[in-house]
C-alpha atoms as a PDB file:
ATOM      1  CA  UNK A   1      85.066 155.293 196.623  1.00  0.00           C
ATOM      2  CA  UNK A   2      81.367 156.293 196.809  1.00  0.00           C
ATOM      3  CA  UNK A   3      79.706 159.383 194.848  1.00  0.00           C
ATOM      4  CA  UNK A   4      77.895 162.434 196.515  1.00  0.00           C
ATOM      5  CA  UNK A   5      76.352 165.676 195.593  1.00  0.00           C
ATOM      6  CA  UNK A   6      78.099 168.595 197.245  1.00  0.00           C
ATOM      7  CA  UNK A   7      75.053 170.527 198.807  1.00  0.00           C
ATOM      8  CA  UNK A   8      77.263 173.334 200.762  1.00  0.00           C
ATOM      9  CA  UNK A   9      80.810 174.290 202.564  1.00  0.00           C
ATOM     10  CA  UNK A  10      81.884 174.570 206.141  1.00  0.00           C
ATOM     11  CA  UNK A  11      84.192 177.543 207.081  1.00  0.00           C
ATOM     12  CA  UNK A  12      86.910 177.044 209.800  1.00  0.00           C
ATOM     13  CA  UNK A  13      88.014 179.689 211.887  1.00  0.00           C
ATOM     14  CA  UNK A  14      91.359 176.936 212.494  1.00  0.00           C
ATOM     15  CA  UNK A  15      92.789 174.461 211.010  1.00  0.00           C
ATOM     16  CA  UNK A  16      95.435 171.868 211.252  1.00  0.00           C
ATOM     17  CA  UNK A  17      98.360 173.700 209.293  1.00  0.00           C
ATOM     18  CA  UNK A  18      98.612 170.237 206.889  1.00  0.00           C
ATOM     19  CA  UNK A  19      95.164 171.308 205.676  1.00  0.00           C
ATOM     20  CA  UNK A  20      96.166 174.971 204.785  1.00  0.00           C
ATOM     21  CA  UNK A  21      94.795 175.665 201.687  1.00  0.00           C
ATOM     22  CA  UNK A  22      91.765 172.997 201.385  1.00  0.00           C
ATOM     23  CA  UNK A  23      88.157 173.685 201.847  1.00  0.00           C
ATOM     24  CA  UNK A  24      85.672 171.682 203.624  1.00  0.00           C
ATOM     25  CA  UNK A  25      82.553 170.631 201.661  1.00  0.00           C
ATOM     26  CA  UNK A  26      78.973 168.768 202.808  1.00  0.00           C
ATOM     27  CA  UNK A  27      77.901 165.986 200.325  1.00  0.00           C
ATOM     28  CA  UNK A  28      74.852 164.024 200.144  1.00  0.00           C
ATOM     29  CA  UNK A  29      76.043 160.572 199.702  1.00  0.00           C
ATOM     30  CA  UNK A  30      74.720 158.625 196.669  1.00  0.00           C
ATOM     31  CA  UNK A  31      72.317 155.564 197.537  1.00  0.00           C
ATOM     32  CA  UNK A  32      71.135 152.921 195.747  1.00  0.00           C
ATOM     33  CA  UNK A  33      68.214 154.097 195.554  1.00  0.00           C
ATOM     34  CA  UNK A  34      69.306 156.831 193.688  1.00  0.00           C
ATOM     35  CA  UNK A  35      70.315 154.492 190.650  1.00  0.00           C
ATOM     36  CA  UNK A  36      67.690 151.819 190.892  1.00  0.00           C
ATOM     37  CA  UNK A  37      64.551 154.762 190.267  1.00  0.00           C
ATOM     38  CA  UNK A  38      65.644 155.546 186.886  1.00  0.00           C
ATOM     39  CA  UNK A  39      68.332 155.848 183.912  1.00  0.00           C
ATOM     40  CA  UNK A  40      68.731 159.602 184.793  1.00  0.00           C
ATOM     41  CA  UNK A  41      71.109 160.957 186.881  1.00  0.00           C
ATOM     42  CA  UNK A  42      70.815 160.698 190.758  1.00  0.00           C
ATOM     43  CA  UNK A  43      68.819 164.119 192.186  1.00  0.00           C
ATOM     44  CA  UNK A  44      67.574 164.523 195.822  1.00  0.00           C
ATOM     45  CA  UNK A  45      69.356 164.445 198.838  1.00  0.00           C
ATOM     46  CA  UNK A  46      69.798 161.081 200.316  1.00  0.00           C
ATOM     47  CA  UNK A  47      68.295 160.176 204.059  1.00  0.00           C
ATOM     48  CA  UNK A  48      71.893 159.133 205.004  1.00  0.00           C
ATOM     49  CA  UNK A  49      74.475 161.210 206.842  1.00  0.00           C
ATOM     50  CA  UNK A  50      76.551 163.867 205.222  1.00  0.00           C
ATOM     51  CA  UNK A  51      80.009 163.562 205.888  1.00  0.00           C
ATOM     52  CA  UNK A  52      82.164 166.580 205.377  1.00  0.00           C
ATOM     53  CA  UNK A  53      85.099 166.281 203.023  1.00  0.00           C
ATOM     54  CA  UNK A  54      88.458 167.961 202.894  1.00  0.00           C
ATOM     55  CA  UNK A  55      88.888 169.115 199.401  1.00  0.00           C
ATOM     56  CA  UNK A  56      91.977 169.990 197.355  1.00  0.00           C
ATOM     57  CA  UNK A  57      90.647 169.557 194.003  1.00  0.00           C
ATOM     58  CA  UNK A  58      88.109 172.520 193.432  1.00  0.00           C
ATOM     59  CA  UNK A  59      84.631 171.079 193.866  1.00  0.00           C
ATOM     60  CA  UNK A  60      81.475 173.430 194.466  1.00  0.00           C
ATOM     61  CA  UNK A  61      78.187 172.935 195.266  1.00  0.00           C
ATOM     62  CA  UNK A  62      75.335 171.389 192.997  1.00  0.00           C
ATOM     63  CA  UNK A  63      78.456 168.988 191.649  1.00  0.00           C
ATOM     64  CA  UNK A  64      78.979 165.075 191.912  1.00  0.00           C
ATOM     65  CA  UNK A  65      82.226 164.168 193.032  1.00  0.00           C
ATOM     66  CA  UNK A  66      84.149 160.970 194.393  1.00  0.00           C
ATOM     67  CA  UNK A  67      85.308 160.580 197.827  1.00  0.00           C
ATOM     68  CA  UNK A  68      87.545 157.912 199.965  1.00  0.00           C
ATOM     69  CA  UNK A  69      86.717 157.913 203.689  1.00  0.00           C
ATOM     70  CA  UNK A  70      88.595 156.061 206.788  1.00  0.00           C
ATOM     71  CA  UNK A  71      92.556 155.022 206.770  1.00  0.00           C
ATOM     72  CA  UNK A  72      92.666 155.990 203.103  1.00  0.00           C
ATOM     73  CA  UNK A  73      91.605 159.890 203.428  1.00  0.00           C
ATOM     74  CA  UNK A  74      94.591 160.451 204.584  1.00  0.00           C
ATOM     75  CA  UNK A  75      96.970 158.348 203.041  1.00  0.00           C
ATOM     76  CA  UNK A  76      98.086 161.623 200.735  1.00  0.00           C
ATOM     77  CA  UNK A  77      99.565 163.548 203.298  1.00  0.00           C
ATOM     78  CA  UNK A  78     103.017 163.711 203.944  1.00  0.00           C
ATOM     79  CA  UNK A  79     102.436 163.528 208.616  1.00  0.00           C
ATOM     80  CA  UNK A  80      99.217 161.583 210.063  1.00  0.00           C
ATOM     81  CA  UNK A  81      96.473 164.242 209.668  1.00  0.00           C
ATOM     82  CA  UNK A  82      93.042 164.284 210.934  1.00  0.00           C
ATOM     83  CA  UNK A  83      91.384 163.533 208.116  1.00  0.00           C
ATOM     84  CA  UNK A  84      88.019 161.441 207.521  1.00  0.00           C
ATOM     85  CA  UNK A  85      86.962 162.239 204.197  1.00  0.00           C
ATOM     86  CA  UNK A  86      88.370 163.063 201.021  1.00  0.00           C
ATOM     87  CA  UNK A  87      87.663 164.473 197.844  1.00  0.00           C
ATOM     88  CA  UNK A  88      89.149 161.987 195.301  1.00  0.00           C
ATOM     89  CA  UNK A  89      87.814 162.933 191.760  1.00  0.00           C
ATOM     90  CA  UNK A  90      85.407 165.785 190.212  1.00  0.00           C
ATOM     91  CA  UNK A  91      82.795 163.232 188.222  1.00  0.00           C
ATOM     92  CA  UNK A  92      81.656 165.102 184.780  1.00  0.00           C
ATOM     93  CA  UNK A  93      79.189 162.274 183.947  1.00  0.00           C
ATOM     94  CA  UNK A  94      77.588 159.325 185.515  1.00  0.00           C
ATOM     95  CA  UNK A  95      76.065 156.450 183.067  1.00  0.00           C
ATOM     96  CA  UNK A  96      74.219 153.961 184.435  1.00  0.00           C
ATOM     97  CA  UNK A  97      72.242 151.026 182.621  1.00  0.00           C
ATOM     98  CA  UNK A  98      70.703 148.620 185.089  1.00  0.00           C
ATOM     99  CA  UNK A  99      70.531 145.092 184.046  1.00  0.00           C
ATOM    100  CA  UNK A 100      67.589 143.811 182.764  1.00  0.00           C
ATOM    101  CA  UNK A 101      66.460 140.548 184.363  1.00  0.00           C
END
């Protein structure tokens, strides 16, 4: 599972009927360089790709969530579905304490 920020939403005209009711959603993927420049909690948008992310569990923009991506995405759906991303958990809190060396 890796940790994003949701920084918008994609609108379909179609979709696969499996994904009826879902909403697609652009996250900036969390780095390691977002942990390692302070305690605070990750800001910015990262330099990697954003993947878009099928969504079933309400998240909106501006908020950190967890997502699975390859074989896994789509392990929750009943047929194969073309799935490469998936919102997995809306994160409330991150807490991060580096170790000191």
């Amino acid at each position: 599972m890796r940790l994003g920020t949701v920084i918008g939403r994609v609108t379909l005209s179609k979709t696969v009927p499996a994904l009826l009711g879902g909403r697609w959603l652009i996250v900036s993927p969390f780095t390691r360089d977002h942990f390692q420049r302070s305690t605070e909690p990750p800001q910015g948008l990262s330099k990697e790709p954003s993947p878009v992310v099928y969504d079933a569990l309400g998240g909106g923009v501006g908020q950190t969530i967890g997502y699975v991506e390859g074989r896994e995405a789509a392990q929750p759906f009943d047929q194969p579905t073309p799935i490469d991303a998936i919102n997995a958990a809306l994160v409330d809190e991150i807490f991060y304490s580096p170790f000191n060396k």
